[in-house]
Protein backbone atom coordinates (compact mmCIF):
# COMPACT_ATOMS: atom_id res chain seq x y z
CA UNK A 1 0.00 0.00 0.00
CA UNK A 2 2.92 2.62 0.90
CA UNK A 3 4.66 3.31 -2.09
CA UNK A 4 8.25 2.76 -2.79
CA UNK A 5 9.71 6.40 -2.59
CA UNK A 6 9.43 6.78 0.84
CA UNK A 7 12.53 6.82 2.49
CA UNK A 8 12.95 5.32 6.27
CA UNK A 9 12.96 8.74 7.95
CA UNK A 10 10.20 9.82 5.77
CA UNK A 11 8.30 7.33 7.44
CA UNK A 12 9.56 7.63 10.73
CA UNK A 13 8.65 11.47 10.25
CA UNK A 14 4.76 10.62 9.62
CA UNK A 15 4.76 8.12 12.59
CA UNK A 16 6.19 10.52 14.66
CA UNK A 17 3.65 12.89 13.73
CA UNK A 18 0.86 11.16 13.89
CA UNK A 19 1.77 10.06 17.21
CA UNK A 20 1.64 6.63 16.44
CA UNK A 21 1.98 3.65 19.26
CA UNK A 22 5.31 1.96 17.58
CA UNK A 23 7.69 1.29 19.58
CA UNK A 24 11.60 1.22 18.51
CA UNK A 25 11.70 2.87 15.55
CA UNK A 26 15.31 3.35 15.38
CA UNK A 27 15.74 -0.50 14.98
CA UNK A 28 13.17 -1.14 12.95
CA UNK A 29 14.21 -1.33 8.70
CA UNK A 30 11.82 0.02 6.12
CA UNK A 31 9.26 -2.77 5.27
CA UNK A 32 8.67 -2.82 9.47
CA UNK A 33 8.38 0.71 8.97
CA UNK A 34 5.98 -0.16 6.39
CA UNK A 35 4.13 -2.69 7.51
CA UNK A 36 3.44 -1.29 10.91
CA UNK A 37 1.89 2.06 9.52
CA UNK A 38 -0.44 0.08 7.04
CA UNK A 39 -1.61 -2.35 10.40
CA UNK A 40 -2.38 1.12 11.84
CA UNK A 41 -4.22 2.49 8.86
CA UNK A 42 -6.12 -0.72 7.97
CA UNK A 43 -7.44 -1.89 11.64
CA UNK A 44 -8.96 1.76 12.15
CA UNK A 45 -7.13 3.22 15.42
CA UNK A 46 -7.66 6.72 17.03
CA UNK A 47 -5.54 8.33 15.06
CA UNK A 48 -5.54 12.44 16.69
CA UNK A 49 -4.99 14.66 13.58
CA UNK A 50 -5.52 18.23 15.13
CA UNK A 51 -1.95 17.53 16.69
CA UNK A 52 -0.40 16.68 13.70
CA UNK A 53 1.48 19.28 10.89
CA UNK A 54 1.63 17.30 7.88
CA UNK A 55 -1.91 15.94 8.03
CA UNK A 56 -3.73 18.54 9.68
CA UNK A 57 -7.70 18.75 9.17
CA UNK A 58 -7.12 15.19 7.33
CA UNK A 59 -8.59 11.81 7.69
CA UNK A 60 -7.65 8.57 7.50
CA UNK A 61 -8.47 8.47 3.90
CA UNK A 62 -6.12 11.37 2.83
CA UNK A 63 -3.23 9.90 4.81
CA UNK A 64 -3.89 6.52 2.80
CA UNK A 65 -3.71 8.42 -0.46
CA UNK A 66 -0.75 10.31 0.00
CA UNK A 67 0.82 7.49 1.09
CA UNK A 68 -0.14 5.28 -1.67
CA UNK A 69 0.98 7.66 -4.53
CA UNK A 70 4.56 8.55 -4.97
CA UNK A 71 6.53 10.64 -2.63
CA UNK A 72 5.81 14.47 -3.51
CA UNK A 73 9.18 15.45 -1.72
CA UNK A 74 11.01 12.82 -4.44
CA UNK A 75 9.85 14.20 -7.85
CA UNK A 76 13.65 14.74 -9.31
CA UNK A 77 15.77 11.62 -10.41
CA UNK A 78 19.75 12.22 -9.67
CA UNK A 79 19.52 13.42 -13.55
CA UNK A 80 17.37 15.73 -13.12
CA UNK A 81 18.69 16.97 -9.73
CA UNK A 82 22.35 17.52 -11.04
CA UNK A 83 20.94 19.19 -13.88
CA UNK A 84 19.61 22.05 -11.06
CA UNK A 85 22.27 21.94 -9.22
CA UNK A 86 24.61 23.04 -12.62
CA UNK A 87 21.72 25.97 -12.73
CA UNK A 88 22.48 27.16 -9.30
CA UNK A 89 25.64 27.28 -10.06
CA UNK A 90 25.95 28.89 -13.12
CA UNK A 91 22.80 31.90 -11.80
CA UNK A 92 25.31 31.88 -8.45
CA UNK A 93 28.21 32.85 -10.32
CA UNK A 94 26.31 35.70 -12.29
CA UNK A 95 24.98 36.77 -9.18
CA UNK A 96 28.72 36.79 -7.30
CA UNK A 97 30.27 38.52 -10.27
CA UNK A 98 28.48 41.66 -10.60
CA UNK A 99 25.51 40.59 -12.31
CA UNK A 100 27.59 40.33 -15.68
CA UNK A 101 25.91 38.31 -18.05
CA UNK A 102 29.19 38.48 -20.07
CA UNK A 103 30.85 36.30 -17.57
CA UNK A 104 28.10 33.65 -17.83
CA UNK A 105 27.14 30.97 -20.52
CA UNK A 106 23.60 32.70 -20.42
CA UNK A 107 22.55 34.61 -23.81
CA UNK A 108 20.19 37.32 -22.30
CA UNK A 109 18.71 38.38 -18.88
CA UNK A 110 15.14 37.03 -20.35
CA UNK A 111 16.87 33.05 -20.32
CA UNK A 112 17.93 34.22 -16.86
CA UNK A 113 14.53 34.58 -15.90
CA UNK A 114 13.03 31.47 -17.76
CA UNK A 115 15.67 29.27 -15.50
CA UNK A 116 14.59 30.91 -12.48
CA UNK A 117 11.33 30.56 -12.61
CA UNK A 118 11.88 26.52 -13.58
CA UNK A 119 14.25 26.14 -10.53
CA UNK A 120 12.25 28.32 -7.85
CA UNK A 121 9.77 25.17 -8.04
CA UNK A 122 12.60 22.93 -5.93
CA UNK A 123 12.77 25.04 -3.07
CA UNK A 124 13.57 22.34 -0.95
CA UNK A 125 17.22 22.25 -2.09
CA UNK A 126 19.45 24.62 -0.87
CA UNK A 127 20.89 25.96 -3.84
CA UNK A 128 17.81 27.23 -5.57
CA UNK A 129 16.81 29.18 -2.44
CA UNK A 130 20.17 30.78 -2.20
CA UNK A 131 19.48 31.39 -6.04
CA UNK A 132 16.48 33.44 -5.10
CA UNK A 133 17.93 35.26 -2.43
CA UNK A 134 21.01 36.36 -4.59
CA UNK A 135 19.25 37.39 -7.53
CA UNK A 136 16.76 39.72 -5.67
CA UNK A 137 20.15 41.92 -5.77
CA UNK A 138 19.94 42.20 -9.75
CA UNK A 139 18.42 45.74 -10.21
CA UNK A 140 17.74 44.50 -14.08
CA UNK A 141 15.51 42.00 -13.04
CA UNK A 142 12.40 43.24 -11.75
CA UNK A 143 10.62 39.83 -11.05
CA UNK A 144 11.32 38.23 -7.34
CA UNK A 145 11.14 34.55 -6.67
CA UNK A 146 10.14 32.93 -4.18
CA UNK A 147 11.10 29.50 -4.22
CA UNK A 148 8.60 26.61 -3.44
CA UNK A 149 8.94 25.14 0.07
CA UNK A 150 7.60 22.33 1.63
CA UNK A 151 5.75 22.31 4.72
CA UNK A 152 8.80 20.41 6.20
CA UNK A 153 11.15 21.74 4.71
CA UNK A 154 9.62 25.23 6.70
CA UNK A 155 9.34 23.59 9.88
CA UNK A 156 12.87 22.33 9.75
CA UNK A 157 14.51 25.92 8.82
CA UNK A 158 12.55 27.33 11.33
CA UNK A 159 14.02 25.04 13.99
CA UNK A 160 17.34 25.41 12.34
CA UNK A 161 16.61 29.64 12.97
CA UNK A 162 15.50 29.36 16.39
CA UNK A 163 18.47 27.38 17.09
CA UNK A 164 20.83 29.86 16.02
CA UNK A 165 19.11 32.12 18.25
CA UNK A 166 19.33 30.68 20.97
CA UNK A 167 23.38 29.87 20.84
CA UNK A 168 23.76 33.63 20.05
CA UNK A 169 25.07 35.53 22.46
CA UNK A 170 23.33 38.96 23.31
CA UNK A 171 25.14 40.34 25.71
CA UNK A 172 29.79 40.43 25.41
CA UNK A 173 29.84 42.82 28.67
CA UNK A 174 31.60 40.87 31.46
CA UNK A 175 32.16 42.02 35.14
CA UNK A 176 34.52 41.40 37.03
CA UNK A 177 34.87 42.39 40.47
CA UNK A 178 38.05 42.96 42.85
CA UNK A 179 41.02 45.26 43.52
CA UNK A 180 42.77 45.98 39.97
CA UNK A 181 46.39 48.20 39.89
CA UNK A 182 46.29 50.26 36.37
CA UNK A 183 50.06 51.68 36.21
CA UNK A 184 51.29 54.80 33.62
């Protein structure tokens, strides 16, 4: 029933979200995985989905679905992914060298734009959304792009963010107490 493209921590990701009673999840392999999620979805538990934040205001149903099609989250082959990646790299290095589209194997700012607006789709890699941040620099361009994220992908940069935060360090003023002898 669960379709081949999801990967082990995929899985563990939607048991932990649905809160799901399986214990050990760490030692279990992929068709556990598996078959322990479709025992849950075929013998009708309590499954609470106003906790959840992939499946929220979803039923059983919906989960069933989007777990029987392929993965969403997996819609490039390695082809296809390498193929961005080259984009990135080539927009990245207009961007870095002063938005000179002599320095670049692009033609005109117009294929620029047409490439952008492909990649901006697979904002879950980390290369198109620095793409999109770099490019909003480009006073010739007059489009922005916003790149596509996932609802995961979201939740994990915002606990990447808040993380930061919290290992910054506000205050550098240290006091120190006690006699001190300042010579001239």
């Amino acid at each position: 029933m669960i379709h081949k493209t999801f990967s082990k921590q995929e899985l563990k990701d939607i048991i932990i979200d649905l809160n799901l009673n399986i214990q050990n999840l760490e030692y279990l392999n992929k068709h556990e995985l598996i078959n322990s999620i479709d025992y849950y979805l075929e013998n009708d538990f309590e499954i609470n989905f106003e906790s959840s934040d992939f499946f929220k205001n979803k039923n059983i149903d919906d989960v069933k679905k989007y777990l029987s099609n392929p993965n969403p989250n997996k819609i490039l082959s390695v082809k296809e992914r390498n193929d961005i990646l080259k984009l990135c790299k080539e927009i990245i290095h207009y961007c870095k060298n002063g938005f000179l589209i002599e320095n670049t194997i692009f033609l005109s700012l117009d294929e620029i734009i047409i490439h952008m607006n492909h990649i901006k789709q697979f904002g879950d890699i980390p290369s198109v959304r620095r793409c999109c941040k770099l490019i909003k620099g480009d006073l010739k361009i007059h489009e922005t792009f916003e790149p596509n994220i996932s609802l995961k992908m979201q939740k994990d940069l915002e606990i990447k963010r808040m993380n930061k935060m919290k290992n910054k360090k506000v205050n550098n003023l240290i006091i120190k107490y006690g006699t001190f002898l300042i010579e001239f």
